[in-house]
PDB file of N, CA and C in Angstrom:
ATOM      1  N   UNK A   1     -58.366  88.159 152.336  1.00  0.00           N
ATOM      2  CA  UNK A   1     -58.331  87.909 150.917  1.00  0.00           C
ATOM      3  C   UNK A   1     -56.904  87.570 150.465  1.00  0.00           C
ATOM      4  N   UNK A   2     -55.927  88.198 151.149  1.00  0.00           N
ATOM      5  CA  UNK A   2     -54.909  87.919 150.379  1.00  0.00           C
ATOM      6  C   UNK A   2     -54.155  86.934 150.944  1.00  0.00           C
ATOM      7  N   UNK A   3     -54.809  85.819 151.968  1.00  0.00           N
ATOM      8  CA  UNK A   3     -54.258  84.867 152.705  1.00  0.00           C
ATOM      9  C   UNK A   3     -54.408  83.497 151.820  1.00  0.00           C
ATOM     10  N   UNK A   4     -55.792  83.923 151.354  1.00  0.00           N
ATOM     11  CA  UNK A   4     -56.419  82.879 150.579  1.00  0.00           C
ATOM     12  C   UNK A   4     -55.584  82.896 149.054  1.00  0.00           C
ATOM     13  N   UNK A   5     -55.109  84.101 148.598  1.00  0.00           N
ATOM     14  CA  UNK A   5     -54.523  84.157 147.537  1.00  0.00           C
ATOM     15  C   UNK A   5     -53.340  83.458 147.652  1.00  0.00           C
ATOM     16  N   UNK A   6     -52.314  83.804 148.739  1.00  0.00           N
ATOM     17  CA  UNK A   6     -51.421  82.818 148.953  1.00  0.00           C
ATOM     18  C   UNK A   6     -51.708  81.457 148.607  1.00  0.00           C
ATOM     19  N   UNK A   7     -52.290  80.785 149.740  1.00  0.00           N
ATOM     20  CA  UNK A   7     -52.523  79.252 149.742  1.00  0.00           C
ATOM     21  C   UNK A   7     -53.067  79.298 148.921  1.00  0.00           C
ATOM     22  N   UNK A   8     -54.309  79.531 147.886  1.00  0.00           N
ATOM     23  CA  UNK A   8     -54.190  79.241 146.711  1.00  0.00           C
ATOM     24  C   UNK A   8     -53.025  78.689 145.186  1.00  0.00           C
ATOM     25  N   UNK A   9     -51.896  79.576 146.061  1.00  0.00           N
ATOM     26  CA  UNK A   9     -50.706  79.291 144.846  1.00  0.00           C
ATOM     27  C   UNK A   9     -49.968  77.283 144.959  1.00  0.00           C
ATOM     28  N   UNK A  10     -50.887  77.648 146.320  1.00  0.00           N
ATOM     29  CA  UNK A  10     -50.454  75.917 146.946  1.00  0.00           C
ATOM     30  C   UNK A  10     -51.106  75.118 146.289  1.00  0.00           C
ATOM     31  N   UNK A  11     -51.936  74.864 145.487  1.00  0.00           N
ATOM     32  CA  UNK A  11     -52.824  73.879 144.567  1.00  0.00           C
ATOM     33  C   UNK A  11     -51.574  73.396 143.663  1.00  0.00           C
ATOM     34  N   UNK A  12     -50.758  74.331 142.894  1.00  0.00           N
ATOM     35  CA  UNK A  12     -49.981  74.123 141.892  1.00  0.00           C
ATOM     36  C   UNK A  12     -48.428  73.540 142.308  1.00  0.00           C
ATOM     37  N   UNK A  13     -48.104  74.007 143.362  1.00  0.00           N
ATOM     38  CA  UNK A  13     -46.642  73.939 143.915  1.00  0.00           C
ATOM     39  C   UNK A  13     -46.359  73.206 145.586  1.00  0.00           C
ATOM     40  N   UNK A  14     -46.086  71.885 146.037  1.00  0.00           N
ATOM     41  CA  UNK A  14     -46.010  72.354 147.360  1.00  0.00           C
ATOM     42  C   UNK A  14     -45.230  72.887 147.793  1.00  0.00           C
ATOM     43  N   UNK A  15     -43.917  73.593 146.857  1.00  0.00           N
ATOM     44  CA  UNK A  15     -43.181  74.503 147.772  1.00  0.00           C
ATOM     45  C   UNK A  15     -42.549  75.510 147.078  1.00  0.00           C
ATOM     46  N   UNK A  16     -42.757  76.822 147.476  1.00  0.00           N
ATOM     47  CA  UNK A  16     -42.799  77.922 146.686  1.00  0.00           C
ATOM     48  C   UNK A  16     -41.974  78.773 147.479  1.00  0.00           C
ATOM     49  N   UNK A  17     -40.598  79.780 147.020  1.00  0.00           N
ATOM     50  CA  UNK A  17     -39.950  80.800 147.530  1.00  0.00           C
ATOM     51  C   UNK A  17     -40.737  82.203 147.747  1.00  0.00           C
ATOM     52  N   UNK A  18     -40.406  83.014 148.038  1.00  0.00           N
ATOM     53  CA  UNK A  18     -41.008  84.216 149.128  1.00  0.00           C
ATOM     54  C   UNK A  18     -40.817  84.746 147.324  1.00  0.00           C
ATOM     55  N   UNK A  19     -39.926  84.854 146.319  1.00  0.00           N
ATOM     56  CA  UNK A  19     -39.743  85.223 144.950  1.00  0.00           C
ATOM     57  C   UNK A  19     -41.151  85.191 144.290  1.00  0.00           C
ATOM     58  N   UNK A  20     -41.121  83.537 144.373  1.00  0.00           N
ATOM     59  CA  UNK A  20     -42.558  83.601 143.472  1.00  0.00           C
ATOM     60  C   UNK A  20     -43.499  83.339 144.024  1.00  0.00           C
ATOM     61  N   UNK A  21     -44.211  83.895 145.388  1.00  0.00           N
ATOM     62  CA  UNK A  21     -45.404  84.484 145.435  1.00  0.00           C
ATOM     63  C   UNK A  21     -45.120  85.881 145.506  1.00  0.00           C
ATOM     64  N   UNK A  22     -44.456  86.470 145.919  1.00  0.00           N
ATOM     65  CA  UNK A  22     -44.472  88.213 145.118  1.00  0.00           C
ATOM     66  C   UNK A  22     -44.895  88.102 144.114  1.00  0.00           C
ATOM     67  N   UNK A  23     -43.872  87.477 142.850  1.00  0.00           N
ATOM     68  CA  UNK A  23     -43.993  87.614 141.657  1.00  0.00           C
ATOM     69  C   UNK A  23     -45.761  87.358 141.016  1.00  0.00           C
ATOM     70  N   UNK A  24     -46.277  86.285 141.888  1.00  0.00           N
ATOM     71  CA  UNK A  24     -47.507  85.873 141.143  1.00  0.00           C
ATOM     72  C   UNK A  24     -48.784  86.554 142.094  1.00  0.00           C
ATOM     73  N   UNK A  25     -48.572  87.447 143.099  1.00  0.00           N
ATOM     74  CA  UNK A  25     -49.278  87.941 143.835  1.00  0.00           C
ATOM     75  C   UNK A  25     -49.170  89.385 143.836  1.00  0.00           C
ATOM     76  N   UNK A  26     -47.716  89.813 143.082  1.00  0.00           N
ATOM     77  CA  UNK A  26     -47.646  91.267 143.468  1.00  0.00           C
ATOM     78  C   UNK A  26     -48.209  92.142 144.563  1.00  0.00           C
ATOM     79  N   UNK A  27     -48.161  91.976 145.725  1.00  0.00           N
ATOM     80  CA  UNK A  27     -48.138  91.908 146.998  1.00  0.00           C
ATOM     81  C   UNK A  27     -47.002  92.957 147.506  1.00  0.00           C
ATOM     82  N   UNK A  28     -46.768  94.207 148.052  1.00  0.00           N
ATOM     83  CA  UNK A  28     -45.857  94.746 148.628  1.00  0.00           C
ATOM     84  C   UNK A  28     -45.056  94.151 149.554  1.00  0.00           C
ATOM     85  N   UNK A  29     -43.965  93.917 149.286  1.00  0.00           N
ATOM     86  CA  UNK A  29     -43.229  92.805 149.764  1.00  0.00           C
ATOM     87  C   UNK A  29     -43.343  93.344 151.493  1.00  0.00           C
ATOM     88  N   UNK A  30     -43.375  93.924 152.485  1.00  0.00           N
ATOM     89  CA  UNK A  30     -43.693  94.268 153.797  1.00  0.00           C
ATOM     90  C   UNK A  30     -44.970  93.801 153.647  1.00  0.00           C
ATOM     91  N   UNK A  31     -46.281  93.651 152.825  1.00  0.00           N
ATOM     92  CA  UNK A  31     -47.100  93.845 153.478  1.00  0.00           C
ATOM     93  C   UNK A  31     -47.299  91.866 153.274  1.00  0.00           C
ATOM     94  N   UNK A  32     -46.374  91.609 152.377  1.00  0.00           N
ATOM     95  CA  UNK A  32     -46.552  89.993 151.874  1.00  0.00           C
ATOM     96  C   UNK A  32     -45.830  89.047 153.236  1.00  0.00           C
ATOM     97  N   UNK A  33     -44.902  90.051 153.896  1.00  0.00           N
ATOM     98  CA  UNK A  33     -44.014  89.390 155.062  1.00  0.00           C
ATOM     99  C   UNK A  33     -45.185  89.331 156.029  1.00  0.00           C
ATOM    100  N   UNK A  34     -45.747  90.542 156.576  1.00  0.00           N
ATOM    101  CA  UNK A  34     -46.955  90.791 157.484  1.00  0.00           C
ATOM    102  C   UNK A  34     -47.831  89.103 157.321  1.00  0.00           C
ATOM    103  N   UNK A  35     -48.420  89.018 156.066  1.00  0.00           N
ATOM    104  CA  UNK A  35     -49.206  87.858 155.824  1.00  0.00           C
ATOM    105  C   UNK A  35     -48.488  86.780 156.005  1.00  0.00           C
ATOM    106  N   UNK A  36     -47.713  86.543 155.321  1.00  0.00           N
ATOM    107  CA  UNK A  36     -46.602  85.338 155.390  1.00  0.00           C
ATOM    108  C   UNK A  36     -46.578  84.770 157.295  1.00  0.00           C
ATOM    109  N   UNK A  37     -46.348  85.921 158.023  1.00  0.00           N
ATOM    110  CA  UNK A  37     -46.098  85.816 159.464  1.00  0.00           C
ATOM    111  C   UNK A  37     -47.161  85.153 160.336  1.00  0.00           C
ATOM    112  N   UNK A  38     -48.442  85.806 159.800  1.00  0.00           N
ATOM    113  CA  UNK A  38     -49.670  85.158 160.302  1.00  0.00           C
ATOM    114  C   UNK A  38     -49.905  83.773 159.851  1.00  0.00           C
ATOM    115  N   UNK A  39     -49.878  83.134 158.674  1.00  0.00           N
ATOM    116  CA  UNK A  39     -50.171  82.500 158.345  1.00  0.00           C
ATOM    117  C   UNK A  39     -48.741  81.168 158.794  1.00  0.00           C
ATOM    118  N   UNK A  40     -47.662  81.737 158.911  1.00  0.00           N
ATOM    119  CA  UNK A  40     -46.822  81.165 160.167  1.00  0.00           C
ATOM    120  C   UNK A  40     -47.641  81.005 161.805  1.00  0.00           C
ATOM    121  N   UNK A  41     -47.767  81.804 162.299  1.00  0.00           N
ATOM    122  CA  UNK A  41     -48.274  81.877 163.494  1.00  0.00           C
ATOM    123  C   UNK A  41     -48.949  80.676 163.721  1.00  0.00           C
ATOM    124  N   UNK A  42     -50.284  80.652 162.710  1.00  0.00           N
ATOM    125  CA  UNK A  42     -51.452  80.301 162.715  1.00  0.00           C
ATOM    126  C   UNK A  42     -51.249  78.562 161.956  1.00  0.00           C
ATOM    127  N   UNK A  43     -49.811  78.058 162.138  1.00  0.00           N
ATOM    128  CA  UNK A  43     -49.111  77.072 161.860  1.00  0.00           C
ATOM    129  C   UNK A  43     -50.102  76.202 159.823  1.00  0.00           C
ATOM    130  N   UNK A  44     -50.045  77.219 159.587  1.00  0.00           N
ATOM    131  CA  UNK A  44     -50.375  76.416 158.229  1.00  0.00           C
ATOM    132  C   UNK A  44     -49.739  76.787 157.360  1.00  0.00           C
ATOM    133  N   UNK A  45     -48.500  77.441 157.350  1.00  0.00           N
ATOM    134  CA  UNK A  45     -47.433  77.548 156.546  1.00  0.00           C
ATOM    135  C   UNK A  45     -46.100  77.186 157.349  1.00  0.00           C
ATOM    136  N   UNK A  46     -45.551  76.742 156.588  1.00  0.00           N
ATOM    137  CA  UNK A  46     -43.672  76.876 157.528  1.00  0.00           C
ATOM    138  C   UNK A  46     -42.394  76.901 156.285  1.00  0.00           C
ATOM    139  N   UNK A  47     -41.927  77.903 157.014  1.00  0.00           N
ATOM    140  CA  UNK A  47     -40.275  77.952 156.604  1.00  0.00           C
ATOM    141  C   UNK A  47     -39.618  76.596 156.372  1.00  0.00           C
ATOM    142  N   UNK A  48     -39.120  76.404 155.046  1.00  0.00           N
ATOM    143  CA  UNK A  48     -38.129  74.952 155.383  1.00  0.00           C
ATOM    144  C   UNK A  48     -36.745  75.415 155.325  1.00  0.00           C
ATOM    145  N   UNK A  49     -36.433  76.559 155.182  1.00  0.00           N
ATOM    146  CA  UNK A  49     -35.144  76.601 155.638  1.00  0.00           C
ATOM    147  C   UNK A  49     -34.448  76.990 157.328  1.00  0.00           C
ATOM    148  N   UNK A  50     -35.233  77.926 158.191  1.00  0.00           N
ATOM    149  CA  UNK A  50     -35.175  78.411 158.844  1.00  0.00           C
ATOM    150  C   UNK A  50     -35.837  77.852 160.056  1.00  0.00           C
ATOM    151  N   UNK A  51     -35.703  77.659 161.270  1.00  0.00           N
ATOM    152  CA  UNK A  51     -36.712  78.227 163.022  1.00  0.00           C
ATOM    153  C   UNK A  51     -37.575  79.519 162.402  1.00  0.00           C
ATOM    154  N   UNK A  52     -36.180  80.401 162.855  1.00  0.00           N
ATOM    155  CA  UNK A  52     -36.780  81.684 162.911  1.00  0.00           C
ATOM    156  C   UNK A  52     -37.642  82.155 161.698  1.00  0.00           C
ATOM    157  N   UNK A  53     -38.746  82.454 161.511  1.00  0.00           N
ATOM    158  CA  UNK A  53     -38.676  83.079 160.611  1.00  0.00           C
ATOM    159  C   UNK A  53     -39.382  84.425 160.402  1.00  0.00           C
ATOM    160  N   UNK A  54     -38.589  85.265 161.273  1.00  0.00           N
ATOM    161  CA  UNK A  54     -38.240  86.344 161.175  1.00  0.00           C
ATOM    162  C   UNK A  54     -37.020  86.738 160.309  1.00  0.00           C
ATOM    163  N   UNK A  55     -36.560  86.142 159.468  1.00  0.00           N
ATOM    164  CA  UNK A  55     -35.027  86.433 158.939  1.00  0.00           C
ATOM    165  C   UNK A  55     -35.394  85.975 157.508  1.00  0.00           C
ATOM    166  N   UNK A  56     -36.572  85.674 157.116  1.00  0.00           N
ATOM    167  CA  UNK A  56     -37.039  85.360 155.422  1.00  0.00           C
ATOM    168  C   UNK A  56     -36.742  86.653 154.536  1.00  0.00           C
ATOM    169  N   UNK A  57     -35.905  85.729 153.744  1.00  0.00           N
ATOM    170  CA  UNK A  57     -35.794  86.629 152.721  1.00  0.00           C
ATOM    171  C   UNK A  57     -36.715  85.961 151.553  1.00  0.00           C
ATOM    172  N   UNK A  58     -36.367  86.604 150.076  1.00  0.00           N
ATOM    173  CA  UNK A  58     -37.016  86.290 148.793  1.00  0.00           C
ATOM    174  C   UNK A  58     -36.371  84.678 148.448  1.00  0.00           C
ATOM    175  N   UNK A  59     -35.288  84.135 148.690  1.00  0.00           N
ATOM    176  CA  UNK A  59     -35.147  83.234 148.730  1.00  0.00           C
ATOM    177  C   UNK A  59     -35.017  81.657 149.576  1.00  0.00           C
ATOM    178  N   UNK A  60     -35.791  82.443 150.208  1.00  0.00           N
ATOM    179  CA  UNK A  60     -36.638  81.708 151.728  1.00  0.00           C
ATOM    180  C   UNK A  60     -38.002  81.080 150.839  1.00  0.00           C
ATOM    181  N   UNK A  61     -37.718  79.112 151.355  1.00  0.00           N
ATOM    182  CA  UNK A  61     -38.648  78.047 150.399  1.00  0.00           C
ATOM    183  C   UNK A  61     -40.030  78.127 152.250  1.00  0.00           C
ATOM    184  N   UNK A  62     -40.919  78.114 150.937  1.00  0.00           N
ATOM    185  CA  UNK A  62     -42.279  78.252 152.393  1.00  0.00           C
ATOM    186  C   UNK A  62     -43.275  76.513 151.522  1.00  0.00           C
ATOM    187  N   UNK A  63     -43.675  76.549 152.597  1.00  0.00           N
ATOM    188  CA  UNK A  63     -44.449  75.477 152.029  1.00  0.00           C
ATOM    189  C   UNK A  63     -45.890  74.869 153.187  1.00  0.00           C
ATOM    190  N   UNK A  64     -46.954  74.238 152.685  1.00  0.00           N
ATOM    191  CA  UNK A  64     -47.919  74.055 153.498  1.00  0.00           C
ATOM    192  C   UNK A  64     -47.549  73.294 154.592  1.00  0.00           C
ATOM    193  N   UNK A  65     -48.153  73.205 156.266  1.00  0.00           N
ATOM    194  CA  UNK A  65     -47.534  72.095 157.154  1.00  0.00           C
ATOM    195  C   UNK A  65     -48.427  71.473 157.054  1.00  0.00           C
ATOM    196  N   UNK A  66     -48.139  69.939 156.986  1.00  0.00           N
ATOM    197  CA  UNK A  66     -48.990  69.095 157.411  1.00  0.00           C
ATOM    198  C   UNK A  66     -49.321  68.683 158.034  1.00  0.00           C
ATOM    199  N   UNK A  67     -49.433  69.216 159.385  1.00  0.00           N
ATOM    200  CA  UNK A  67     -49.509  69.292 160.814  1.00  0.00           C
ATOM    201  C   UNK A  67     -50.782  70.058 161.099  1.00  0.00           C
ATOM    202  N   UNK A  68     -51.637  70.663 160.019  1.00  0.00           N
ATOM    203  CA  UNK A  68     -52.281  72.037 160.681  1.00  0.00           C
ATOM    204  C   UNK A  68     -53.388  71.358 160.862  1.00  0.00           C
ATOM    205  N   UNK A  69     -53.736  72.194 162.316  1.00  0.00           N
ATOM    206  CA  UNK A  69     -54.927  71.534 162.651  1.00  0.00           C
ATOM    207  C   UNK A  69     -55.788  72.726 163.415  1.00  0.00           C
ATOM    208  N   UNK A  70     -56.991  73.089 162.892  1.00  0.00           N
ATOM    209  CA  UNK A  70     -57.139  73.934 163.055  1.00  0.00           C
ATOM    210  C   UNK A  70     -58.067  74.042 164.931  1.00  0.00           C
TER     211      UNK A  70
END
């Protein structure tokens, strides 16, 4: 549920900081990284600032890949 809430925020924005989906998800920020990670993994999100992204902070820009293929 709360994966879908994410990418949902993607209709409005294609690229949104780790800030404002907290802000519009209120999401415990550990448990928003947890999701964030999978949905990395699972290549339908990506970091545009970073490789790693293990090192996201709140001002870390995420955005949909257009690469995903499921």
């Amino acid at each position: 549920m709360y994966q879908m809430m994410i990418l949902l925020l993607f209709n409005n924005s294609l690229e949104l900081t780790i800030e404002k989906i907290y802000d519009q998800t209120q999401i415990e920020f550990d448990l928003l990284l947890q999701i964030l990670n999978s949905l990395f993994r699972s290549k339908i999100l990506i970091s545009t600032q970073s490789i790693d992204q293990t090192n996201l902070d709140m001002n870390s820009t995420i955005k949909l890949s257009n690469n995903f293929i499921r």
